[in-house]
PDB file of N, CA and C in Angstrom:
ATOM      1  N   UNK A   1       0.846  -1.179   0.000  1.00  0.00           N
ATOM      2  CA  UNK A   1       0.000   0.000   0.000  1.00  0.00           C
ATOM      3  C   UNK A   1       0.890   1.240   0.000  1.00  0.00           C
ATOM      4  N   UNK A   2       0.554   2.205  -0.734  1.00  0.00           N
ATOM      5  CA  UNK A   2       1.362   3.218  -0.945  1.00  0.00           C
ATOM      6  C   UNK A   2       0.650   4.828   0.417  1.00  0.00           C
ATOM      7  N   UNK A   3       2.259   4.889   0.261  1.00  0.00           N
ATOM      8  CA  UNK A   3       1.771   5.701   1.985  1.00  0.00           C
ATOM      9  C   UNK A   3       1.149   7.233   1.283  1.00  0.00           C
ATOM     10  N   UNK A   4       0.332   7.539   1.866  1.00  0.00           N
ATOM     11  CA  UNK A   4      -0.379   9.052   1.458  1.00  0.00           C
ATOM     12  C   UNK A   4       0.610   9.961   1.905  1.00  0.00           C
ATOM     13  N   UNK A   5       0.546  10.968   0.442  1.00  0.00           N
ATOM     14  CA  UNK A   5       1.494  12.299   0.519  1.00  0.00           C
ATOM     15  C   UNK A   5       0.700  12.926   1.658  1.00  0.00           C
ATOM     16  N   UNK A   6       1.480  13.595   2.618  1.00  0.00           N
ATOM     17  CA  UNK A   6       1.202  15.011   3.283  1.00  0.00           C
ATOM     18  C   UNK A   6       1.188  15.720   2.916  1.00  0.00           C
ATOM     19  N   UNK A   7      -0.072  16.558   2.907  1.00  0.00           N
ATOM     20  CA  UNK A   7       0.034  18.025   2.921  1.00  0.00           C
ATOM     21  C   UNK A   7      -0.110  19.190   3.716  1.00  0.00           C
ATOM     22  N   UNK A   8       0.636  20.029   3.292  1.00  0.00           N
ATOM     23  CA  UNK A   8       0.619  20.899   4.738  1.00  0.00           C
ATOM     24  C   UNK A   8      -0.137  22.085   4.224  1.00  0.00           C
ATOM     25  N   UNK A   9      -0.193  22.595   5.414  1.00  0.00           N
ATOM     26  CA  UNK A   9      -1.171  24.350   5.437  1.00  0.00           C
ATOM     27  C   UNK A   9      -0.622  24.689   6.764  1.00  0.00           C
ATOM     28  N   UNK A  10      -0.875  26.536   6.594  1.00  0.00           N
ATOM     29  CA  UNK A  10      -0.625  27.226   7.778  1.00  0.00           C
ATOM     30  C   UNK A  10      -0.200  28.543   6.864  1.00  0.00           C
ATOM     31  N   UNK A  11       0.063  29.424   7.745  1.00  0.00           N
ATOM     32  CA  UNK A  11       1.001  30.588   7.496  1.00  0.00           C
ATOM     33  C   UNK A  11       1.982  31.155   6.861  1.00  0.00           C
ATOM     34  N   UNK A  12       2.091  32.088   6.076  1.00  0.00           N
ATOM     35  CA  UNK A  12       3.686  31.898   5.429  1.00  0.00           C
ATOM     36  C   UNK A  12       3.473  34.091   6.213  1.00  0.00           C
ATOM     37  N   UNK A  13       4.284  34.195   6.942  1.00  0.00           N
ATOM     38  CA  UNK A  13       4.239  35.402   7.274  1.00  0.00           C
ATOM     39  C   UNK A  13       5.574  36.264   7.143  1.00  0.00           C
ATOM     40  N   UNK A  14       5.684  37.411   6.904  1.00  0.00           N
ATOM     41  CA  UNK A  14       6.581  38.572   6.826  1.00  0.00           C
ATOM     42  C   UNK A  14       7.551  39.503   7.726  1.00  0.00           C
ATOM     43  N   UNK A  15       6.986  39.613   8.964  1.00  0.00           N
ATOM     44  CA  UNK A  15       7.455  40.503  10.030  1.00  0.00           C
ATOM     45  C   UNK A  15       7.737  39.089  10.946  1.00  0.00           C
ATOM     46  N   UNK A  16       9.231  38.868  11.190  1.00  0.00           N
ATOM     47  CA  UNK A  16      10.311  37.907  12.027  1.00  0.00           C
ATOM     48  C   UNK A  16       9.763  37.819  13.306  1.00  0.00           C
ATOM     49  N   UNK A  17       8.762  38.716  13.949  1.00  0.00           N
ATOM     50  CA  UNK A  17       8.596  39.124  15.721  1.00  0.00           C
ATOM     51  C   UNK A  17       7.221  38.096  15.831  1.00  0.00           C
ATOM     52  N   UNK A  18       6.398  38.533  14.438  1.00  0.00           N
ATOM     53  CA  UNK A  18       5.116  38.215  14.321  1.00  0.00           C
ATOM     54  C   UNK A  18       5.405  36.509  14.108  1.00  0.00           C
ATOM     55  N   UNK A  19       6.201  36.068  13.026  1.00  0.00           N
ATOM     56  CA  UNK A  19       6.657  34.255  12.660  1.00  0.00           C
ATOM     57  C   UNK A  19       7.112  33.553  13.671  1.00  0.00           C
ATOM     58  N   UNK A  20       7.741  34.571  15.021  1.00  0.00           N
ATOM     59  CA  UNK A  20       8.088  33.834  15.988  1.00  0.00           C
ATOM     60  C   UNK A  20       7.020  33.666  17.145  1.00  0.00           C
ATOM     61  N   UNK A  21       6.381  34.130  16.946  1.00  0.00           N
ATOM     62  CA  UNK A  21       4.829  34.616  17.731  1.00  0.00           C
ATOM     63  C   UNK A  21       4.214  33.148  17.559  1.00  0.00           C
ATOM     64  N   UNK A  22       3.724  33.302  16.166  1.00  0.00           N
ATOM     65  CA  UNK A  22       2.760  32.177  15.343  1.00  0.00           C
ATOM     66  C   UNK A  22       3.318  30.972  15.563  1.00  0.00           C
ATOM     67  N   UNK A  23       4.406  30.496  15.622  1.00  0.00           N
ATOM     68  CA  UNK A  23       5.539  29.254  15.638  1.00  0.00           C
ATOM     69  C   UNK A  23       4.663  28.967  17.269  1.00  0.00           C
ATOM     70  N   UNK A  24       5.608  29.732  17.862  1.00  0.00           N
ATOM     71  CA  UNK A  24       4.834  29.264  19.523  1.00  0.00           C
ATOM     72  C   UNK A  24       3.529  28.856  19.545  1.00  0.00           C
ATOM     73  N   UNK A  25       2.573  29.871  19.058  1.00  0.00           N
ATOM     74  CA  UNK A  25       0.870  29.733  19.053  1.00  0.00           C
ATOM     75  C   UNK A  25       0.856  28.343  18.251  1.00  0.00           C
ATOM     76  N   UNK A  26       1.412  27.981  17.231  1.00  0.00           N
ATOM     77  CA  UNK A  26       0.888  27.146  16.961  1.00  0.00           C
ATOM     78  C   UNK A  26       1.358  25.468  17.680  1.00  0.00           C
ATOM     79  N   UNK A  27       2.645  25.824  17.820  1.00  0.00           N
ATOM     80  CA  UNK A  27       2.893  24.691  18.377  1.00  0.00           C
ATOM     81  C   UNK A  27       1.927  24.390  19.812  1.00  0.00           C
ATOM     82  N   UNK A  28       1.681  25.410  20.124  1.00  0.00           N
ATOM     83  CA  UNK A  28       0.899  25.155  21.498  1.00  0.00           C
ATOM     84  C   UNK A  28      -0.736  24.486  21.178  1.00  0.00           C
ATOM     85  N   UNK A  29      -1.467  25.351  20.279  1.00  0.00           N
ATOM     86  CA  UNK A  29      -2.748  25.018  19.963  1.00  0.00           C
ATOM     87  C   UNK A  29      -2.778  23.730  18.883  1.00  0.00           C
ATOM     88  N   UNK A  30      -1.398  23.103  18.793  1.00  0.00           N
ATOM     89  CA  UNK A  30      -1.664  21.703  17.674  1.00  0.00           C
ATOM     90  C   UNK A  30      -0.887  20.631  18.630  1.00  0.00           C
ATOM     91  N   UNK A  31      -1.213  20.568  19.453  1.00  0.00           N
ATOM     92  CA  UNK A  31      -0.341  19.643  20.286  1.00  0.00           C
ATOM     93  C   UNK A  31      -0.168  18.076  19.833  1.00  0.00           C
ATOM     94  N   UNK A  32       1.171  17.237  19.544  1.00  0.00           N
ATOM     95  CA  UNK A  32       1.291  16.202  19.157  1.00  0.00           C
ATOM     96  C   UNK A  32       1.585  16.307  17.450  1.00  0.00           C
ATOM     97  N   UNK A  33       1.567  17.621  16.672  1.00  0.00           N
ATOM     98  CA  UNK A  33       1.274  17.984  15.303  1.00  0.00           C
ATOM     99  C   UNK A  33       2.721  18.071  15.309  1.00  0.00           C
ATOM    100  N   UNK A  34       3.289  17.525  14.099  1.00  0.00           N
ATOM    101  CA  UNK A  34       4.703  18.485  13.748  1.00  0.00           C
ATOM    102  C   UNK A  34       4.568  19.765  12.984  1.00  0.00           C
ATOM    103  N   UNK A  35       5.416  20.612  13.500  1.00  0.00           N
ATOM    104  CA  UNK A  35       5.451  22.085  12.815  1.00  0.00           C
ATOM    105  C   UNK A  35       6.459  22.251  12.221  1.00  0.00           C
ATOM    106  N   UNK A  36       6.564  22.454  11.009  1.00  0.00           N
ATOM    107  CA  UNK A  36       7.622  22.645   9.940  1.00  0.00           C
ATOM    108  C   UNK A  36       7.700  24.314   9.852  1.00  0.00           C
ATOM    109  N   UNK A  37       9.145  24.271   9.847  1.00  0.00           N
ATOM    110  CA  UNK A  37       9.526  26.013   9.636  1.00  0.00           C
ATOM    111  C   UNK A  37      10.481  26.353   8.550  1.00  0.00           C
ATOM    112  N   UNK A  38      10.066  27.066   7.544  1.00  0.00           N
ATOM    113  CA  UNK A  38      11.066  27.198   6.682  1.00  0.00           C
ATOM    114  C   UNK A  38      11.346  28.650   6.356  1.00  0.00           C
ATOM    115  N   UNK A  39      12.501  29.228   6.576  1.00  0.00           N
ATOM    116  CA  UNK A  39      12.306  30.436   6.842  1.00  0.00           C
ATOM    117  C   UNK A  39      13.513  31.073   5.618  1.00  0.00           C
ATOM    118  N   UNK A  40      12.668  31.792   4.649  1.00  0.00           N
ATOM    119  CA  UNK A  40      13.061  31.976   3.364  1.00  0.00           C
ATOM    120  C   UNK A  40      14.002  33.676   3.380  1.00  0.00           C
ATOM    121  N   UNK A  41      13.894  34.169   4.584  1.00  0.00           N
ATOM    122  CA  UNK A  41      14.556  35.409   4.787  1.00  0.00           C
ATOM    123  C   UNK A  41      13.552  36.071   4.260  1.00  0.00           C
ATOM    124  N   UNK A  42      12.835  36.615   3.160  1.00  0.00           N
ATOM    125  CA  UNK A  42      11.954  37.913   3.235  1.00  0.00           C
ATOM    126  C   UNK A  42      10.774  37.039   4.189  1.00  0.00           C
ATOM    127  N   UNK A  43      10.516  35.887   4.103  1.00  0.00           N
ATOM    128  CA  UNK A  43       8.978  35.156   4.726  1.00  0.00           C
ATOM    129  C   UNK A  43       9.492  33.998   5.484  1.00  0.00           C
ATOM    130  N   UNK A  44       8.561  33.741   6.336  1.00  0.00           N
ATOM    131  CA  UNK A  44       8.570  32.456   6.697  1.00  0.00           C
ATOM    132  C   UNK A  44       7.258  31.318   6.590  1.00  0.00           C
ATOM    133  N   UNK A  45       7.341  30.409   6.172  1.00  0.00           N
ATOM    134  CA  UNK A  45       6.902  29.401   6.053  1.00  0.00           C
ATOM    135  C   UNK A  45       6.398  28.987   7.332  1.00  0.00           C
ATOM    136  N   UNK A  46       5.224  28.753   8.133  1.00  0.00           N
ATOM    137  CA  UNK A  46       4.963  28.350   9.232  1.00  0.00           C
ATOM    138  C   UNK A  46       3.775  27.022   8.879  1.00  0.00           C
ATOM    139  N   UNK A  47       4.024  25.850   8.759  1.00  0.00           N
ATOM    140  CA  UNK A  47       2.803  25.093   8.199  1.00  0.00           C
ATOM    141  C   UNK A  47       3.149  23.326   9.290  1.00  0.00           C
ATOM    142  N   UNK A  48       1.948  22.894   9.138  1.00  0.00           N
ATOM    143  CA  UNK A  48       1.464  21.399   9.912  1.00  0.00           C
ATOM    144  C   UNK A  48       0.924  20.418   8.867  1.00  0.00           C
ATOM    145  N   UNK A  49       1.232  19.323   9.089  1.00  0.00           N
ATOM    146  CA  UNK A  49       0.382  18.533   8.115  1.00  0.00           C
ATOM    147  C   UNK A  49      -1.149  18.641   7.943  1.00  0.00           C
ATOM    148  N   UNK A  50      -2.017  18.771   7.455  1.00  0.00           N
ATOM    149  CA  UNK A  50      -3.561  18.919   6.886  1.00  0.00           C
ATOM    150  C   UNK A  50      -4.311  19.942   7.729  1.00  0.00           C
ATOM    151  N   UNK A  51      -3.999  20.394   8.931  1.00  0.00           N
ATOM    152  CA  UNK A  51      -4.840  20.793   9.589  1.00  0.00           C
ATOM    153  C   UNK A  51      -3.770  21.886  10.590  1.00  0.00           C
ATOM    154  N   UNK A  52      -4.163  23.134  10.849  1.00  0.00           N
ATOM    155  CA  UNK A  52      -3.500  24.225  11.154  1.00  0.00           C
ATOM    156  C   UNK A  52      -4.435  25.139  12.444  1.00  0.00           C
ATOM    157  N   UNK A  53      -4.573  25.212  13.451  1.00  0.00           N
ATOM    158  CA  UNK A  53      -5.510  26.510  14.419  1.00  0.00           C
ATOM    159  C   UNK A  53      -4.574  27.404  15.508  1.00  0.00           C
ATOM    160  N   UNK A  54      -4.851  28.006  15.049  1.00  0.00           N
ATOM    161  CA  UNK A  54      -4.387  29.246  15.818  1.00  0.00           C
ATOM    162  C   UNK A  54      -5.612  30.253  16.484  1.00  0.00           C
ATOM    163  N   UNK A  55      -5.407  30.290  18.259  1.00  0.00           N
ATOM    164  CA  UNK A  55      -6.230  30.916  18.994  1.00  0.00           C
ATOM    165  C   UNK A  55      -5.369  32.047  19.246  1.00  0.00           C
ATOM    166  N   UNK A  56      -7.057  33.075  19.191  1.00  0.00           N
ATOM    167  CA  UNK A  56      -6.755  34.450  20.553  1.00  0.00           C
ATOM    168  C   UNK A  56      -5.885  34.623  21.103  1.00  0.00           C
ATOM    169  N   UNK A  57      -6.626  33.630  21.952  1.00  0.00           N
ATOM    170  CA  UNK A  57      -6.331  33.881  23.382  1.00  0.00           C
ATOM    171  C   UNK A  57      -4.837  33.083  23.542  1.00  0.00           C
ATOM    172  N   UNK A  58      -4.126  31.971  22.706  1.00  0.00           N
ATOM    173  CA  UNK A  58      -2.848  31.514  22.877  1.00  0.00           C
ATOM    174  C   UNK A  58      -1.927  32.561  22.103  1.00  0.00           C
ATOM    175  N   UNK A  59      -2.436  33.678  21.412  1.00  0.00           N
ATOM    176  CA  UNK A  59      -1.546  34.110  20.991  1.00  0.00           C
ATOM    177  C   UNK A  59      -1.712  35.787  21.682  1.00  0.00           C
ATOM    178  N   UNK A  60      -2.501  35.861  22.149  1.00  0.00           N
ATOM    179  CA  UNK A  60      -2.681  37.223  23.362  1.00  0.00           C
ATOM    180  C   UNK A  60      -1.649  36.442  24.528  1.00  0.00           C
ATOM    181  N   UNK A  61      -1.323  35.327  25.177  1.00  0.00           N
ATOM    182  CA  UNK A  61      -0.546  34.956  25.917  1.00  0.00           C
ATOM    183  C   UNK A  61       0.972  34.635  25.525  1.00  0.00           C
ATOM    184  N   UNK A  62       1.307  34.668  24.029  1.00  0.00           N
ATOM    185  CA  UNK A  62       2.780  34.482  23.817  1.00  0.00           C
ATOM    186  C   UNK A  62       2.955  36.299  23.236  1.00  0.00           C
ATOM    187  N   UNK A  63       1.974  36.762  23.153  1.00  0.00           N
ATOM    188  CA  UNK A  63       2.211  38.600  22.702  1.00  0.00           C
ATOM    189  C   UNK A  63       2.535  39.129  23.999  1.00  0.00           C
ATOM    190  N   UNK A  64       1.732  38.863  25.298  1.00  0.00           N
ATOM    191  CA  UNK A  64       1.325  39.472  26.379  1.00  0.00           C
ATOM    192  C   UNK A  64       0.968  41.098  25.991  1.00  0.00           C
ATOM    193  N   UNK A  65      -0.253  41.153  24.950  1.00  0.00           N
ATOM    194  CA  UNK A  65      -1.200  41.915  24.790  1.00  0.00           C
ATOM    195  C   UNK A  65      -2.491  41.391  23.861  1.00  0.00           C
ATOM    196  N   UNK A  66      -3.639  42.185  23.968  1.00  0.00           N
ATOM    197  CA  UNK A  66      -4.643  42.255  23.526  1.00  0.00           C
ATOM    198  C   UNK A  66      -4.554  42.662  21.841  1.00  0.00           C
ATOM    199  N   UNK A  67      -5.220  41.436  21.123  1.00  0.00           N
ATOM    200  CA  UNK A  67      -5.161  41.406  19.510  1.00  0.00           C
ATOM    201  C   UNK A  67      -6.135  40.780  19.434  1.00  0.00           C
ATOM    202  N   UNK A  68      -6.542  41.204  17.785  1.00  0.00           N
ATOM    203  CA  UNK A  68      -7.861  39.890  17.372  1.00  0.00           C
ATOM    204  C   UNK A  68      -6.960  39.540  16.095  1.00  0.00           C
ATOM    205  N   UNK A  69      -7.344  38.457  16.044  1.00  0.00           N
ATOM    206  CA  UNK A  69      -7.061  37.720  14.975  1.00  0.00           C
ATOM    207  C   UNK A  69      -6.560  38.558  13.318  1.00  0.00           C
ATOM    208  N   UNK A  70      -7.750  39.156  13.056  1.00  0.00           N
ATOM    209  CA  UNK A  70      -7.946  39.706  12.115  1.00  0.00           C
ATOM    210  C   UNK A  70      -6.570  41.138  11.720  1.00  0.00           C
ATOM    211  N   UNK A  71      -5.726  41.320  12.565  1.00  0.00           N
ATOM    212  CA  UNK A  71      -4.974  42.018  13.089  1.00  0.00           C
ATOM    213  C   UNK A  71      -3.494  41.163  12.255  1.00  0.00           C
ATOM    214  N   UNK A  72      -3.418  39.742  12.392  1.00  0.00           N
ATOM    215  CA  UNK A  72      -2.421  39.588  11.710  1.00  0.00           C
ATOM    216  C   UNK A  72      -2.600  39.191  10.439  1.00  0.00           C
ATOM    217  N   UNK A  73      -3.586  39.315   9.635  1.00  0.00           N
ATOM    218  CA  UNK A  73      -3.802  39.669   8.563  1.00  0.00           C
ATOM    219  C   UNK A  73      -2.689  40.015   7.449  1.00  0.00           C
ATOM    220  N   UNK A  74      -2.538  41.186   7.738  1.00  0.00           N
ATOM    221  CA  UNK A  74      -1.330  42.137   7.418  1.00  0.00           C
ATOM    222  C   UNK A  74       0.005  41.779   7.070  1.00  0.00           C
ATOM    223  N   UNK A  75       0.205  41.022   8.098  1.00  0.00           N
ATOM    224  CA  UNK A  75       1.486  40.351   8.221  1.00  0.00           C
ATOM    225  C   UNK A  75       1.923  39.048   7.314  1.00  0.00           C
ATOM    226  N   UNK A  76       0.471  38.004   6.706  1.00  0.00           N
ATOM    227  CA  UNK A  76       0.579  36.960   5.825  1.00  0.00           C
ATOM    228  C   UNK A  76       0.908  37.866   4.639  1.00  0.00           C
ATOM    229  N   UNK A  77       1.939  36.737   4.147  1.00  0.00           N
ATOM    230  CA  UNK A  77       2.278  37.118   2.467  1.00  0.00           C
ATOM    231  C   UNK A  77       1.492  36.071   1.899  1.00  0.00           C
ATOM    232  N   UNK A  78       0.905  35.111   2.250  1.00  0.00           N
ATOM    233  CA  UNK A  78       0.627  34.041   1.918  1.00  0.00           C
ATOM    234  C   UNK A  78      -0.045  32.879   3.290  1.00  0.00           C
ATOM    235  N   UNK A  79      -0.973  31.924   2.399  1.00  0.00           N
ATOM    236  CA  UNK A  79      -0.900  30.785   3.309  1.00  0.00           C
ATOM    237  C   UNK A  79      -1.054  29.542   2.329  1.00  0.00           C
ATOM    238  N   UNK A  80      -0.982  28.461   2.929  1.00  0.00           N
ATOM    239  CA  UNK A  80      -1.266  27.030   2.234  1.00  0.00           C
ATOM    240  C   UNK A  80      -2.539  26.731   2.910  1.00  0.00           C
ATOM    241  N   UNK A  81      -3.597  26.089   1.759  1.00  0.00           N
ATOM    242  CA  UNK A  81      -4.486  25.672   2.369  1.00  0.00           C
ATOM    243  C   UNK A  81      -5.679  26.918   2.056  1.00  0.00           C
ATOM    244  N   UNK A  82      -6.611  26.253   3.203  1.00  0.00           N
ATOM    245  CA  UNK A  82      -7.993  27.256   3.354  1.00  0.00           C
ATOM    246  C   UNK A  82      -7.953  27.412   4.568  1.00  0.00           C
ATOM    247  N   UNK A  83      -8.349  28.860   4.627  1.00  0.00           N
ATOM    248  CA  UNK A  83      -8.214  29.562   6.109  1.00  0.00           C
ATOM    249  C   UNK A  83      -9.715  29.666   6.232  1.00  0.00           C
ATOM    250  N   UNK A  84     -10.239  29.366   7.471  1.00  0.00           N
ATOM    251  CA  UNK A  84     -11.381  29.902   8.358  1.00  0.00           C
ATOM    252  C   UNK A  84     -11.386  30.458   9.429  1.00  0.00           C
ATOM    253  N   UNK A  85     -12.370  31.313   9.468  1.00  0.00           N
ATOM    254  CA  UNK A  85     -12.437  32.076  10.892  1.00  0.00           C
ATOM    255  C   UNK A  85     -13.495  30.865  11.786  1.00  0.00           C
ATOM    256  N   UNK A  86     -13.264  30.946  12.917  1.00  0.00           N
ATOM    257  CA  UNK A  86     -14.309  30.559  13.865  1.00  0.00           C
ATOM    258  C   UNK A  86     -14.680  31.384  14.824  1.00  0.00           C
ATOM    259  N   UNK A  87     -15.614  32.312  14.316  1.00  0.00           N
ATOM    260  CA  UNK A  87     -15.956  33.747  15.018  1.00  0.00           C
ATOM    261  C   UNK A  87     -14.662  33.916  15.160  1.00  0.00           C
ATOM    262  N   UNK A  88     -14.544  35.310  16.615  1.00  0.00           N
ATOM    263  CA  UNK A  88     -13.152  36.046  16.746  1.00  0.00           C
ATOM    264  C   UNK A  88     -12.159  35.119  17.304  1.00  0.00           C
ATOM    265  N   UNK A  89     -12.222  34.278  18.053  1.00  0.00           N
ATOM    266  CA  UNK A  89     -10.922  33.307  18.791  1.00  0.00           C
ATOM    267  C   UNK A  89     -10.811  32.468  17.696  1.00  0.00           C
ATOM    268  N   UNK A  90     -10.837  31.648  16.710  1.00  0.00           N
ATOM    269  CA  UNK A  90      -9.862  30.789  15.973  1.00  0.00           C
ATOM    270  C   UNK A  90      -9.794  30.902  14.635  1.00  0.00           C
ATOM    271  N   UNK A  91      -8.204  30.674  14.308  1.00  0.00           N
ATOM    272  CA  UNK A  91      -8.032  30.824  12.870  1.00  0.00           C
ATOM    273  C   UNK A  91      -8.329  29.333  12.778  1.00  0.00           C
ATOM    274  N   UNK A  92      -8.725  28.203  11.266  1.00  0.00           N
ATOM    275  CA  UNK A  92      -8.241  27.130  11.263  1.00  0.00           C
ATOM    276  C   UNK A  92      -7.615  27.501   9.690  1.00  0.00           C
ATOM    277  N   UNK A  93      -6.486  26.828   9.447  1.00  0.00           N
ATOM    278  CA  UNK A  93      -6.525  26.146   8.176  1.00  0.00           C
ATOM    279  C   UNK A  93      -6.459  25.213   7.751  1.00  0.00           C
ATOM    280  N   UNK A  94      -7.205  24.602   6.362  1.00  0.00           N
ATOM    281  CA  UNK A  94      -7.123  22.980   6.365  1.00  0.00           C
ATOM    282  C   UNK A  94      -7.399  23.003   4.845  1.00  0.00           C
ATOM    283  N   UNK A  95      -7.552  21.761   4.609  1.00  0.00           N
ATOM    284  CA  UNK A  95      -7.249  21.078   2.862  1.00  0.00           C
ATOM    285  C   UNK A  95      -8.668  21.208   2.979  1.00  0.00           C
ATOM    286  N   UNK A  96      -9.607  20.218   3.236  1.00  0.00           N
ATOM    287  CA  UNK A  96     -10.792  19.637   3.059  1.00  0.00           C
ATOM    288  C   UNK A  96     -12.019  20.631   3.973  1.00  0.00           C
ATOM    289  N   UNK A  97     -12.990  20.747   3.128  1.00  0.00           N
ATOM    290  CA  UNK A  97     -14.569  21.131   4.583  1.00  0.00           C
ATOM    291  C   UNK A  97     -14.258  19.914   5.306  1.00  0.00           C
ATOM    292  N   UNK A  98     -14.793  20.549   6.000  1.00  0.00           N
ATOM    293  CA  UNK A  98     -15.000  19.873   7.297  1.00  0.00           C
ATOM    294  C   UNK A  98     -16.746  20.023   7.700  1.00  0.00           C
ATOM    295  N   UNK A  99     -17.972  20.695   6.804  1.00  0.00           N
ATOM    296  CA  UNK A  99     -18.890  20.384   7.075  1.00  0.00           C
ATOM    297  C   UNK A  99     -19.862  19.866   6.397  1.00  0.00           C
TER     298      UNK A  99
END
C-alpha cells in the first residue's frame, strides 16, 4: 500500500517578531502535530500537516497583549491551504470542509 502524501497548510508570514509569535501559538494550539519552519529570509513558512488553528487567546498569551485575529492579517504574504475564521478566537486552516 502506498503511503499518502502530506500536505501541509498554515502561514507563510513577513514581520520575524510576528513568525516567531505564530511558531509558539501554533505549536501550542496543535499539540502532538509536527510544525515545519522554513524560513526563506523575506517570509517564513509556518505550516502542519492537513490541519492548522491558531487561537486568541494563545496568541494574546505568547504577545502578552490584547489582539484579534484579524490584526495579523497584514502580516501573511501568503498561506497554504484554506483559512477559516471561527468567530473572533480561531483561525483554522485545512485542505478539506469539514462540514
Amino acid at each position: 500500500m502506498d503511503k499518502e502524501e502530506v500536505k501541509l497548510v498554515g502561514p507563510i508570514v513577513r514581520d520575524p517578531d510576528m513568525a516567531d509569535a505564530l511558531i509558539a501559538v501554533i505549536e501550542e494550539d496543535n499539540p502532538g502535530t509536527e510544525v515545519i519552519i522554513d524560513d526563506r529570509g523575506g517570509y517564513v513558512r509556518i505550516h502542519t500537516p492537513w490541519r492548522c488553528r491558531i487561537t486568541r487567546r494563545t496568541l494574546e498569551e505568547v504577545l502578552g497583549r490584547s489582539i484579534t485575529l484579524s490584526q495579523i492579517e497584514p502580516e501573511l504574504v501568503s498561506f497554504a491551504g484554506r483559512m477559516r475564521y471561527v468567530g473572533d478566537d480561531e483561525i483554522i486552516f485545512f485542505l478539506e470542509r469539514e462540514d
